[in-house]
N, C-alpha and C. Protein backbone atom coordinates (compact mmCIF):
# COMPACT_ATOMS: atom_id res chain seq x y z
N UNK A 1 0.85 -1.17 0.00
CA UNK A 1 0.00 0.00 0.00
C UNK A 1 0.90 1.23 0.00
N UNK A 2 0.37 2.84 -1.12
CA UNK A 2 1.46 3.72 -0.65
C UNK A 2 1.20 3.67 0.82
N UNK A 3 0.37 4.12 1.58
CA UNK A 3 0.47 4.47 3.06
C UNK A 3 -0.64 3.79 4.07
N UNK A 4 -0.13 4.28 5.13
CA UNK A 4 -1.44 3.45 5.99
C UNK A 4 -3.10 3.55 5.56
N UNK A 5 -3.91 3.15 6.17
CA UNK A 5 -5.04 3.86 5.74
C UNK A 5 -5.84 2.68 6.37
N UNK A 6 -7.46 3.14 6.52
CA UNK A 6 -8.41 2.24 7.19
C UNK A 6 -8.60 0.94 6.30
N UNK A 7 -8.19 1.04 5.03
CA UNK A 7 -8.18 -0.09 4.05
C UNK A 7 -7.06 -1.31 5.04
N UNK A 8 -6.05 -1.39 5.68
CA UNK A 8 -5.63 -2.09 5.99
C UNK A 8 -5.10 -1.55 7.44
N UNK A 9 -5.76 -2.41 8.30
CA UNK A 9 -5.85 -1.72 9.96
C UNK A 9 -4.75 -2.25 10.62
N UNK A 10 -4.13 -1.56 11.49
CA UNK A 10 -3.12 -2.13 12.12
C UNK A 10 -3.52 -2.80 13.23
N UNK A 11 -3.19 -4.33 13.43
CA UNK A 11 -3.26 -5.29 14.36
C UNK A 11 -1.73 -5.69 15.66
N UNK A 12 -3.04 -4.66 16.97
CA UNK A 12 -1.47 -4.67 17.72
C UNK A 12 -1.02 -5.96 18.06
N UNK A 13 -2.06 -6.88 18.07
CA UNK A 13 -1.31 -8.41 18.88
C UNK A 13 -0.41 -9.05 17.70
N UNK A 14 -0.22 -8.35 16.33
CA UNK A 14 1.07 -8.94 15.50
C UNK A 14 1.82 -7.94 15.04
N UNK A 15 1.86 -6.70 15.48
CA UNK A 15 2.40 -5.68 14.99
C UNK A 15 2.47 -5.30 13.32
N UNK A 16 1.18 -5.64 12.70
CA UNK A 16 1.30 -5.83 11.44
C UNK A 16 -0.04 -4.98 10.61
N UNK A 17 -0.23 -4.80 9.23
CA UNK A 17 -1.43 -4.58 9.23
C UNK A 17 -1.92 -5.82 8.03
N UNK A 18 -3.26 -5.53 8.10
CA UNK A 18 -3.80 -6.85 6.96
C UNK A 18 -5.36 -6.14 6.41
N UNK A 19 -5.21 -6.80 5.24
CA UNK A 19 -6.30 -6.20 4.26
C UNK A 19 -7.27 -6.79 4.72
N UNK A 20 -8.54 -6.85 4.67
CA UNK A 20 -9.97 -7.30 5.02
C UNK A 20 -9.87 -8.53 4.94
N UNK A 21 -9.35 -9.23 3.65
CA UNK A 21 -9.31 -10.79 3.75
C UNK A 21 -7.48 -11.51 4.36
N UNK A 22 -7.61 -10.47 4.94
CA UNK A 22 -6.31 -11.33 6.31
C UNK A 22 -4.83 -11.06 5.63
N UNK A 23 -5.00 -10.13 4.22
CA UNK A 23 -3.49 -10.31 3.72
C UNK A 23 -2.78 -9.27 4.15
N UNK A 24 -1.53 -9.56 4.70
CA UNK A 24 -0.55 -8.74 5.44
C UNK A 24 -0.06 -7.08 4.33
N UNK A 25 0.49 -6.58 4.88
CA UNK A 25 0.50 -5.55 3.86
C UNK A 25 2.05 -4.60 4.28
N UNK A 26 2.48 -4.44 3.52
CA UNK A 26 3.81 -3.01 4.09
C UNK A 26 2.92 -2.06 3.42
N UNK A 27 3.20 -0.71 4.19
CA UNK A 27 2.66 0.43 4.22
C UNK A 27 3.79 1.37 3.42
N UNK A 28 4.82 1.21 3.91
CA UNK A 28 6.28 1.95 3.81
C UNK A 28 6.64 1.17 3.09
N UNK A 29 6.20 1.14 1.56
CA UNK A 29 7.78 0.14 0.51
C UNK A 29 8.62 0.80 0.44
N UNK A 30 8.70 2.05 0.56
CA UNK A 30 10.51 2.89 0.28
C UNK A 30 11.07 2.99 1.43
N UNK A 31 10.77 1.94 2.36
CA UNK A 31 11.54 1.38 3.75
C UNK A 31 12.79 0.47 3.44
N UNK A 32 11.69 -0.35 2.55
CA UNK A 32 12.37 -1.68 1.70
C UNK A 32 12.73 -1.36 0.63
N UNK A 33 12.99 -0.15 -0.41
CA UNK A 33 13.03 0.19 -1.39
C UNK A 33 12.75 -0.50 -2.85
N UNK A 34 11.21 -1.20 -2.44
CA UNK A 34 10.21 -0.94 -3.61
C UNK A 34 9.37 -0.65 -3.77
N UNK A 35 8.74 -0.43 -5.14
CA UNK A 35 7.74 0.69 -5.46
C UNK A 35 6.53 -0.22 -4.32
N UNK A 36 5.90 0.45 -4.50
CA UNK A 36 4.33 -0.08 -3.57
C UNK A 36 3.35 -1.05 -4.94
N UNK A 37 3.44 -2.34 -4.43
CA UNK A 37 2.19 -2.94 -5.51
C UNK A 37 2.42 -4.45 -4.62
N UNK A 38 0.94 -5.03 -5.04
CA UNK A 38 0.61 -6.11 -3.99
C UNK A 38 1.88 -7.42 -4.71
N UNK A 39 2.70 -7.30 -4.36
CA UNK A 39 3.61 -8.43 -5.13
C UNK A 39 3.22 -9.98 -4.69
N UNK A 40 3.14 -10.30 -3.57
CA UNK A 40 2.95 -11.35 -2.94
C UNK A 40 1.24 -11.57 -3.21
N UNK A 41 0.33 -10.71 -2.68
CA UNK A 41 -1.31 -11.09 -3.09
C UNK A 41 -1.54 -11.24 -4.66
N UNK A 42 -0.40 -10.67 -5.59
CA UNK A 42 -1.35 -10.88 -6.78
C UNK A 42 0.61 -11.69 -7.16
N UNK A 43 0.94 -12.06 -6.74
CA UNK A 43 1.75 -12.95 -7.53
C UNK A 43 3.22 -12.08 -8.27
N UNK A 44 2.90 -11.13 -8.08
CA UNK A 44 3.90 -10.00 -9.02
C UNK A 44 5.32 -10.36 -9.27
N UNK A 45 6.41 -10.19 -9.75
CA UNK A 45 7.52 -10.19 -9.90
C UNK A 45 8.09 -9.75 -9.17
N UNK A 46 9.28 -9.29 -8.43
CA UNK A 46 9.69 -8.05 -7.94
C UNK A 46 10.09 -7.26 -9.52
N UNK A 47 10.75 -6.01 -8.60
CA UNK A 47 11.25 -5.38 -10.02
C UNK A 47 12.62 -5.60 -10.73
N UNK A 48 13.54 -6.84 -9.75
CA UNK A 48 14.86 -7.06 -10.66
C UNK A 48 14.25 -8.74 -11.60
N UNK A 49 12.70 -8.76 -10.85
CA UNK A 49 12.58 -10.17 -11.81
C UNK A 49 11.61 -10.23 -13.26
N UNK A 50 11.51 -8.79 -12.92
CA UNK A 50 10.29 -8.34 -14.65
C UNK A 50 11.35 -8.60 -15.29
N UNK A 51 10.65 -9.41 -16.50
CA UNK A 51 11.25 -10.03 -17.39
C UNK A 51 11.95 -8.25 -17.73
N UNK A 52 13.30 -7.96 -18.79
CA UNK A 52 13.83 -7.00 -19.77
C UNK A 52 12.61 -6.92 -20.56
N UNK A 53 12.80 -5.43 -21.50
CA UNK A 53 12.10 -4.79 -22.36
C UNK A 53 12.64 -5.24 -23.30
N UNK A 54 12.10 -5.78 -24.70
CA UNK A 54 12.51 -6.13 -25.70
C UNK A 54 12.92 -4.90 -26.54
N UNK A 55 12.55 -3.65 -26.50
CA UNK A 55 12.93 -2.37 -26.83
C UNK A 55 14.45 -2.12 -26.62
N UNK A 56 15.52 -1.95 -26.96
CA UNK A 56 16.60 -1.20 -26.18
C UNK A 56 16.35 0.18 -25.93
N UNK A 57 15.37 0.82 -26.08
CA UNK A 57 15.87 2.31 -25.52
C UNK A 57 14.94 2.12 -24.63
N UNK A 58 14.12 0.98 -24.58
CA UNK A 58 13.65 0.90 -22.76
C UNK A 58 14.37 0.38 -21.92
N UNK A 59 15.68 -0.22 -22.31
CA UNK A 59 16.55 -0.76 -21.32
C UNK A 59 17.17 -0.04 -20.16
N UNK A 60 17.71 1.62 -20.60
CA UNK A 60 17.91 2.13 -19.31
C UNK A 60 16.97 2.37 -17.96
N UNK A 61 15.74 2.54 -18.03
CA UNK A 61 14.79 2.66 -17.65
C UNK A 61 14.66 1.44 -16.59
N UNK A 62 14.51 0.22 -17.19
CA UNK A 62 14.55 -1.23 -16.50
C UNK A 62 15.51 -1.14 -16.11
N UNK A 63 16.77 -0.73 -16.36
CA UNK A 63 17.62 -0.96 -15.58
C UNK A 63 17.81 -0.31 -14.23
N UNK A 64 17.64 0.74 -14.40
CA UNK A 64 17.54 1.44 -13.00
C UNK A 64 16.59 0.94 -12.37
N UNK A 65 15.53 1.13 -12.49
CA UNK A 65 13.87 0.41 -11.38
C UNK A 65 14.96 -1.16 -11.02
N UNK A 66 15.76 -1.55 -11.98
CA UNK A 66 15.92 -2.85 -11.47
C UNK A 66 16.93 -3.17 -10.81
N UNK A 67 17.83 -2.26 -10.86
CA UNK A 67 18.98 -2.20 -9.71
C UNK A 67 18.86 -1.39 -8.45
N UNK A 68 18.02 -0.45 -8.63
CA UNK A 68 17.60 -0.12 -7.25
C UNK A 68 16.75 -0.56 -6.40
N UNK A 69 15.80 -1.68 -6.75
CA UNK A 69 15.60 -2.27 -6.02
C UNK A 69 16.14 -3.54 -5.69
N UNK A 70 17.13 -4.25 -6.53
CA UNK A 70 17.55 -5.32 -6.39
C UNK A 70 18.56 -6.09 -5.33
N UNK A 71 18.45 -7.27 -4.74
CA UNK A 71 19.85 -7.67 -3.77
C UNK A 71 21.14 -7.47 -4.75
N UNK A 72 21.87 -7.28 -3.85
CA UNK A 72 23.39 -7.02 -4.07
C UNK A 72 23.49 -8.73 -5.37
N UNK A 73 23.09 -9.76 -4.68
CA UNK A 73 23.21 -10.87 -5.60
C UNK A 73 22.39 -11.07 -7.19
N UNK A 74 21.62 -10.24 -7.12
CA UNK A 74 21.06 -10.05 -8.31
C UNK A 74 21.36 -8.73 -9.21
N UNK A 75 21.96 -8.44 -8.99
CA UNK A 75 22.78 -7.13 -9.46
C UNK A 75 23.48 -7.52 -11.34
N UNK A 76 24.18 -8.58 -10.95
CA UNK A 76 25.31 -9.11 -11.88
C UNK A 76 24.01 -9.58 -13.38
N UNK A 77 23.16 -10.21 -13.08
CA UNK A 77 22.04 -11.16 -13.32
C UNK A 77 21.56 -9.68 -14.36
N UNK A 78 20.99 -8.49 -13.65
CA UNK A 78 20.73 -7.75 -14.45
C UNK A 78 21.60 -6.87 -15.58
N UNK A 79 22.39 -6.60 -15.46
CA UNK A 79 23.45 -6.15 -16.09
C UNK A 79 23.36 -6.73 -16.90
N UNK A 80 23.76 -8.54 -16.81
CA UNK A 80 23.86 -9.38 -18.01
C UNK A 80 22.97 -9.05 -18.70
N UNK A 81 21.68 -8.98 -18.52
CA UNK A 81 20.48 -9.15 -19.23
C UNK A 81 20.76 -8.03 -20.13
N UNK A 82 20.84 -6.72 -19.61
CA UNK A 82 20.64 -5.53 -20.23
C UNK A 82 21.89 -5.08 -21.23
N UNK A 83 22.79 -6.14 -20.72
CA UNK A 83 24.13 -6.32 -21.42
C UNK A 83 23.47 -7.27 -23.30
N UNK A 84 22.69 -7.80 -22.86
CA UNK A 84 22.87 -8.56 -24.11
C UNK A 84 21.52 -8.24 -24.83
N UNK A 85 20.60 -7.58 -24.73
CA UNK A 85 19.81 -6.91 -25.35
C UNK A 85 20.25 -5.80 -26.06
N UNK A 86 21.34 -4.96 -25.22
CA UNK A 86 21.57 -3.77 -26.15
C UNK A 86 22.17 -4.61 -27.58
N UNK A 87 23.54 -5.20 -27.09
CA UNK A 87 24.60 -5.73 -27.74
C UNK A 87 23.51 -6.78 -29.21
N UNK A 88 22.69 -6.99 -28.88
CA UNK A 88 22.09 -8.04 -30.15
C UNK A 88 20.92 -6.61 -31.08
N UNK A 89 21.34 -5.92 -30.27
CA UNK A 89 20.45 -4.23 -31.21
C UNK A 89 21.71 -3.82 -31.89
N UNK A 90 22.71 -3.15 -31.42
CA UNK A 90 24.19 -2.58 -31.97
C UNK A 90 25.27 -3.41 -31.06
N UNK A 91 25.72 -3.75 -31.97
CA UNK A 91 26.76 -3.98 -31.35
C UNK A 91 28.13 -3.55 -31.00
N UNK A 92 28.14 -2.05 -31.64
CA UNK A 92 28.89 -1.21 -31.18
C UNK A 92 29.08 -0.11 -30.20
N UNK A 93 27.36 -0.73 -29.17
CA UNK A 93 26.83 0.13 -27.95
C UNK A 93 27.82 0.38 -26.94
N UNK A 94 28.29 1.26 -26.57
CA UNK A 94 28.66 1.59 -25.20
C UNK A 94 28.18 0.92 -24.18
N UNK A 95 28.42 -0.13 -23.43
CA UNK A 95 27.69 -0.53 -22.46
C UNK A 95 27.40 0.34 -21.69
N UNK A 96 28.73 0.77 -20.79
CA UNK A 96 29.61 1.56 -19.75
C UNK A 96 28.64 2.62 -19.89
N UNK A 97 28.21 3.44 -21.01
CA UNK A 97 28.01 5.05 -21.23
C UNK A 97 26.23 4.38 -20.95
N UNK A 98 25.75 3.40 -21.34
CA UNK A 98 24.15 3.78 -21.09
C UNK A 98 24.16 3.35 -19.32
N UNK A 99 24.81 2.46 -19.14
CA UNK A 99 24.65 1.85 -17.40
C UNK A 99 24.53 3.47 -16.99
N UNK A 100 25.87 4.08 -17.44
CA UNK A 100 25.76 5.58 -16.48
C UNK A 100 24.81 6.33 -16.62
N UNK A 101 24.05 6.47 -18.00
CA UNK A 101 23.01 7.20 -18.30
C UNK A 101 21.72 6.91 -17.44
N UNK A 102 21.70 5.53 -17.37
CA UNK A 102 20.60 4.60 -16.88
C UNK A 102 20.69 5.22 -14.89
N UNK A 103 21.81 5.07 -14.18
CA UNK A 103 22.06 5.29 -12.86
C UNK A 103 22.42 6.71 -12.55
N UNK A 104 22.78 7.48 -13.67
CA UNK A 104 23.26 9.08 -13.33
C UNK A 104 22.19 10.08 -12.53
């Protein structure tokens, strides 16, 4: 959820809150630094596991949403990805220069 709200009440005997049909909820995703969306109730991806954009000039874009929220161990995983989408578009892409464009 972006924020608290009577939609999901806070329950002091678990220190938690939960939606009407019992599902737990974070209030604060930029605690945890991701965006706010029900990932777990509706199944979602996180955002280093959305599949890449088949576009390359949507790749910087994914890339950032996907390294800033991502573990340190999934870091490498994305890069690759975004590494070999540009590279099968031009293959004379700058990696180095869009990563920075993408994180600047």
């Amino acid at each position: 959820m972006e924020r608290p709200s009577r939609d999901c009440p806070f329950d002091p005997a678990t220190g938690h809150r939960f939606t009407a049909a019992g599902v737990p909820v974070c209030v604060h995703p930029e605690r945890v630094g991701l965006p706010a969306a029900p990932y777990a109730s509706q199944a979602l991806p996180l955002p280093w596991q959305t599949p890449p954009p088949v576009e390359p000039d949507e790749v910087p874009a994914w890339v950032r949403t996907a390294l800033t929220a991502a573990p340190p161990e999934a870091c490498d995983e994305v890069i690759q990805q975004a590494t070999q989408i540009l590279l099968a578009s031009d293959p004379d892409t700058d990696i180095t220069a869009v990563l920075r464009a993408a994180l600047g």
